[in-house]
Protein backbone atom coordinates (compact mmCIF):
# COMPACT_ATOMS: atom_id res chain seq x y z
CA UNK A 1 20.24 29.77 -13.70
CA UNK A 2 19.86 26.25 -14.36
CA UNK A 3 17.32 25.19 -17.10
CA UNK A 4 16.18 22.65 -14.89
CA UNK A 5 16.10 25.10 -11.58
CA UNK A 6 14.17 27.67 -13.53
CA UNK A 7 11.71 25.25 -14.80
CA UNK A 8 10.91 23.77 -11.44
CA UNK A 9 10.56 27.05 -10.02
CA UNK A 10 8.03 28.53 -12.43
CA UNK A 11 6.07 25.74 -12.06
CA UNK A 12 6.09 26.10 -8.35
CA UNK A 13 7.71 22.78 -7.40
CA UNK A 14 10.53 22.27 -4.43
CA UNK A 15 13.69 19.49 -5.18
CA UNK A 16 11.39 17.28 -3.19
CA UNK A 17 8.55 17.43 -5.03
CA UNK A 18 9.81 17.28 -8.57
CA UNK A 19 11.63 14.13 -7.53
CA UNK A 20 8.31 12.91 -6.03
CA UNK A 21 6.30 13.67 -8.88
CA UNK A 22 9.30 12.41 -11.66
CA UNK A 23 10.21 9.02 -9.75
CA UNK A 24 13.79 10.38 -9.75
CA UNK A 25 16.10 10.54 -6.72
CA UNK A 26 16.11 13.79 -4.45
CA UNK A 27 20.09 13.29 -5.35
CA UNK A 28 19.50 13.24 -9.12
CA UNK A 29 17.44 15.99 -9.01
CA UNK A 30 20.21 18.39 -7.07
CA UNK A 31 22.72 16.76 -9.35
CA UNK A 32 21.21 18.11 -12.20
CA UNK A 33 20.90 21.11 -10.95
CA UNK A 34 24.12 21.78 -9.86
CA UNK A 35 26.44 20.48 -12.79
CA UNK A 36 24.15 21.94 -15.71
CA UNK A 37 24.83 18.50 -17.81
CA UNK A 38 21.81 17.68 -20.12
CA UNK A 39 19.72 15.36 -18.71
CA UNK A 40 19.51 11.91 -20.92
CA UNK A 41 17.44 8.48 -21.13
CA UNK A 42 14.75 7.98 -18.92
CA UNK A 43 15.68 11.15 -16.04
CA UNK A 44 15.18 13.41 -19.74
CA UNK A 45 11.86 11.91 -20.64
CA UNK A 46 10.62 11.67 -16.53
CA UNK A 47 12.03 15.32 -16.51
CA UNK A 48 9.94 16.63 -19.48
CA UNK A 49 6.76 14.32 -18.58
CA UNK A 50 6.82 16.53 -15.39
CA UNK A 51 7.17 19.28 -16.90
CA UNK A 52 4.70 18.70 -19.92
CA UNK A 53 6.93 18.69 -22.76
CA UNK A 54 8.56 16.90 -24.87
CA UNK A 55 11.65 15.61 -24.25
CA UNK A 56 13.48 17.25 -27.72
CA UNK A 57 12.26 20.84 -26.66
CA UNK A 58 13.93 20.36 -23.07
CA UNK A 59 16.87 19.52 -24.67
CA UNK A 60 17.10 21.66 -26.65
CA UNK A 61 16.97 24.66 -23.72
CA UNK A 62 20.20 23.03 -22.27
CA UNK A 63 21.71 23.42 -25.89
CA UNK A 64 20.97 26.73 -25.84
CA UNK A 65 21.69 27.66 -22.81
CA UNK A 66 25.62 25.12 -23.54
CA UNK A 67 26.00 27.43 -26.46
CA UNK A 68 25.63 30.91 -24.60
CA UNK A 69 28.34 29.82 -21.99
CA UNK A 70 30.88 28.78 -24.86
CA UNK A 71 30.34 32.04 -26.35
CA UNK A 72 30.75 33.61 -23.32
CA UNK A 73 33.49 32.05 -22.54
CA UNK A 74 35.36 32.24 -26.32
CA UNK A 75 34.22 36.21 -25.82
CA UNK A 76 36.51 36.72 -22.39
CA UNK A 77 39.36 34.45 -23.53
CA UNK A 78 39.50 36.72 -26.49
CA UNK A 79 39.54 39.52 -24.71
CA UNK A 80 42.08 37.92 -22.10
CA UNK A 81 44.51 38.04 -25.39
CA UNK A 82 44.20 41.21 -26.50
CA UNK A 83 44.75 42.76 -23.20
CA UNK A 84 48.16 40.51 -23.25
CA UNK A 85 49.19 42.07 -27.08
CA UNK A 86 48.82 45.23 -25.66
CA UNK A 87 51.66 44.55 -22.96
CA UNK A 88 53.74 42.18 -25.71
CA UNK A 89 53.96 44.89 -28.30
CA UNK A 90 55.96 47.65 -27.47
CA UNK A 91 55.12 51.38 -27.44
């Protein structure tokens, strides 16, 4: 999920509503949400005013979070080519 998403949701808030209470667009807000790109400039600081933080430890969930999908991601490719040396080398 979304750091963003799961964020808004623990704190109760619709898409509506956390654009209302940010000043950002409805649009920006479902943008965010659906492309998982770290928020930057004044959307990360309305963003983390919103949800009482500072801006640094918000972006540093999306880092995290950026870091977990490479790995998962380097972890299937890997496994991807060892599945494909099994069929290249013969028996």
């Amino acid at each position: 999920m979304n750091v963003i998403k799961k964020k808004r949701a623990e704190l109760g808030y619709t898409q509506n509503a956390l654009a209302e209470k940010t000043g950002l667009s409805l649009r920006t807000i479902q943008r965010i949400e659906g492309n998982a790109k770290v928020p930057k400039g004044h959307t990360l600081k309305s963003l983390s005013k919103a949800f009482n933080t500072e801006p640094q430890a918000l972006q540093k969930r999306f880092q995290t979070k950026e870091q977990t999908e490479e790995s998962d991601i380097l972890s299937i490719k890997t496994i991807n080519i060892s599945i494909l040396a099994f069929f290249i080398t013969p028996l």
